[in-house]
Protein backbone atom coordinates (compact mmCIF):
# COMPACT_ATOMS: atom_id res chain seq x y z
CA UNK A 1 -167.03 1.10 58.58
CA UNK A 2 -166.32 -1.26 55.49
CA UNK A 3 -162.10 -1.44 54.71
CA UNK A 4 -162.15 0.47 51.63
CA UNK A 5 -164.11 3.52 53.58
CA UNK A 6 -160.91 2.77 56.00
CA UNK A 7 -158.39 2.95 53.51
CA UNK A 8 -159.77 5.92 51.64
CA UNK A 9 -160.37 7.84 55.32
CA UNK A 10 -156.28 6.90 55.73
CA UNK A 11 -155.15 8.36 52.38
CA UNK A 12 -157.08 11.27 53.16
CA UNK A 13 -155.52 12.03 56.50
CA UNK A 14 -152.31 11.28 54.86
CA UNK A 15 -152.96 13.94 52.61
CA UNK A 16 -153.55 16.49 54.76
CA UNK A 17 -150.51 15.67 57.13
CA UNK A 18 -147.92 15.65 54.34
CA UNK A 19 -149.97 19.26 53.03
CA UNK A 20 -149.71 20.77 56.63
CA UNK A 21 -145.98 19.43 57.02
CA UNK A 22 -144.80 20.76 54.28
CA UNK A 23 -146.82 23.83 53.47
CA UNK A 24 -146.92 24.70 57.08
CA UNK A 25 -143.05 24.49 57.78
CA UNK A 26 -141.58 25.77 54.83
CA UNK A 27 -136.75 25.31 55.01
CA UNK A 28 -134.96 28.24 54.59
CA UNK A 29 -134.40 29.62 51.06
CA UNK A 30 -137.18 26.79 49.70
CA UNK A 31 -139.12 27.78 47.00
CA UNK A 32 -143.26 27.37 46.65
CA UNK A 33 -142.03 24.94 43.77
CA UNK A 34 -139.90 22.71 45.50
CA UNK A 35 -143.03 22.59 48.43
CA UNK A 36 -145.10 21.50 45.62
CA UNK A 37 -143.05 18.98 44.31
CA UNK A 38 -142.55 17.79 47.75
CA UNK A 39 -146.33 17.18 47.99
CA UNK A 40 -146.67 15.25 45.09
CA UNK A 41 -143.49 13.39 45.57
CA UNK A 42 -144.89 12.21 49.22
CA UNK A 43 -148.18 11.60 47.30
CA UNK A 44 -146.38 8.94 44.73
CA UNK A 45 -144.33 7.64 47.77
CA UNK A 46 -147.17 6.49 50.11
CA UNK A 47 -149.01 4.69 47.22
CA UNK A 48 -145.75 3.23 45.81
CA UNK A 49 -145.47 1.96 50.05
CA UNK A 50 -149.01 1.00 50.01
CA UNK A 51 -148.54 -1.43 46.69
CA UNK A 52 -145.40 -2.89 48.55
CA UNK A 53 -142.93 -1.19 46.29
CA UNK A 54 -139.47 -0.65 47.15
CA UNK A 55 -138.36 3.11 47.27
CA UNK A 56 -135.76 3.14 45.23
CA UNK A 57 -134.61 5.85 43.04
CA UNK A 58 -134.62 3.64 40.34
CA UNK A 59 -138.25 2.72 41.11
CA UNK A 60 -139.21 6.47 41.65
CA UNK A 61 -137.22 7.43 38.61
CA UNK A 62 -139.30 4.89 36.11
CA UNK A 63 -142.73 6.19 38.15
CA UNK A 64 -142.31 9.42 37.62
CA UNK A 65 -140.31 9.94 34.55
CA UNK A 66 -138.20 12.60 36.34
CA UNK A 67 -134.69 12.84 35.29
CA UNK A 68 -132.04 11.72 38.57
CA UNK A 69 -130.83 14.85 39.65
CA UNK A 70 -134.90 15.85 39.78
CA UNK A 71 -135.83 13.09 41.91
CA UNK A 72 -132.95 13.23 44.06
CA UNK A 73 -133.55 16.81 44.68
CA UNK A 74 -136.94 16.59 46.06
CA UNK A 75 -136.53 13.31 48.26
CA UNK A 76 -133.26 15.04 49.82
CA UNK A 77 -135.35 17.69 50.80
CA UNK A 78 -137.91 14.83 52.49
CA UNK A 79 -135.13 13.23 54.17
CA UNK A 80 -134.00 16.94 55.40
CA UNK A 81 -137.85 17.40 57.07
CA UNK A 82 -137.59 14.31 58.46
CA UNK A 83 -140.27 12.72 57.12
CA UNK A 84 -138.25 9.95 55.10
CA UNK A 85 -135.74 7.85 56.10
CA UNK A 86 -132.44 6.92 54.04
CA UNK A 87 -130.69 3.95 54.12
CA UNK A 88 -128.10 2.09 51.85
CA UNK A 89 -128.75 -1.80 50.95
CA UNK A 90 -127.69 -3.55 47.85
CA UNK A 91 -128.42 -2.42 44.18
CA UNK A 92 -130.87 -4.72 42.00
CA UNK A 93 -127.52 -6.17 40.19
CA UNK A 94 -126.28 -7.33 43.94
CA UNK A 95 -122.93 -5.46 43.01
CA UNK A 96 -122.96 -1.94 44.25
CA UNK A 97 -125.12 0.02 46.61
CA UNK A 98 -128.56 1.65 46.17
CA UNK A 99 -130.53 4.64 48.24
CA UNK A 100 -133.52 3.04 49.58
CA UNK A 101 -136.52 5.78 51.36
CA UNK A 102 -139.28 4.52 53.82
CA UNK A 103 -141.63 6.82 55.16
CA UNK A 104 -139.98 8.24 58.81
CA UNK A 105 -141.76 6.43 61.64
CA UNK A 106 -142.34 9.62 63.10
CA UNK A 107 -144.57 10.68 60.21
CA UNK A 108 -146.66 7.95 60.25
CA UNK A 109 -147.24 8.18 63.99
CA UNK A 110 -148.64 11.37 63.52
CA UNK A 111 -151.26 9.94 60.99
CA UNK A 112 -152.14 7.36 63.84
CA UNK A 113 -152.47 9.69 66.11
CA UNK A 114 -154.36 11.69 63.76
CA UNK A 115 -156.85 8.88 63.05
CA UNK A 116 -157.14 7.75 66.83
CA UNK A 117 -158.25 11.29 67.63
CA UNK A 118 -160.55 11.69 64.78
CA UNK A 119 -162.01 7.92 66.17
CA UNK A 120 -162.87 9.27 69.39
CA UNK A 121 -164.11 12.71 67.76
CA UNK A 122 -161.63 15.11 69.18
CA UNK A 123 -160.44 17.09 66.01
């Protein structure tokens, strides 16, 4: 199978994990709005990941052209399902400190197995 069959296989998987995660397993008191947003926030995340782009909020912010409080919002929900992680490292001016995301390990073990099952022809 040529790479770019690959790649395009992958996002589709990807898709349909973050749609089953999230749509699947709604939180308490969540809205079908804030599930949507969560979709297309995971969506923007992976390809900002793919293209080697920090995920920053700045760097999400100027992406999506959501206000702060907007972004923050949905990724604190993403960090609540588990399916980013959250750490702090140095801001782009090296003075303060900066929220940085990466997509949870255990989310993107599921896509591999995922795509080793669909290999073999189980699913």
């Amino acid at each position: 199978m040529t790479s770019a069959l690959k790649k395009q296989w992958h996002n589709l998987a990807f898709s349909g994990l973050i749609l089953h995660e999230i749509l699947d397993h709604p939180l308490e008191d969540e809205t079908p709005q804030a599930r949507l947003k969560q979709v297309g926030m995971m969506t923007i995340l992976y390809t900002m990941s793919q293209a080697h782009q920090k995920l920053t909020l700045s760097n999400i912010i100027e992406i999506t052209e959501l206000t702060r409080t907007g972004v923050k919002e949905t990724v604190d929900l993403l960090v609540k399902r588990g399916m980013l992680t959250e750490t702090m490292v140095k801001n782009s001016m090296g003075r303060g400190t900066a929220r940085q995301f990466e997509i949870s390990e255990d989310l993107l073990n599921k896509l591999s197995a995922f795509r080793v099952s669909q290999e073999r022809g189980l699913n």
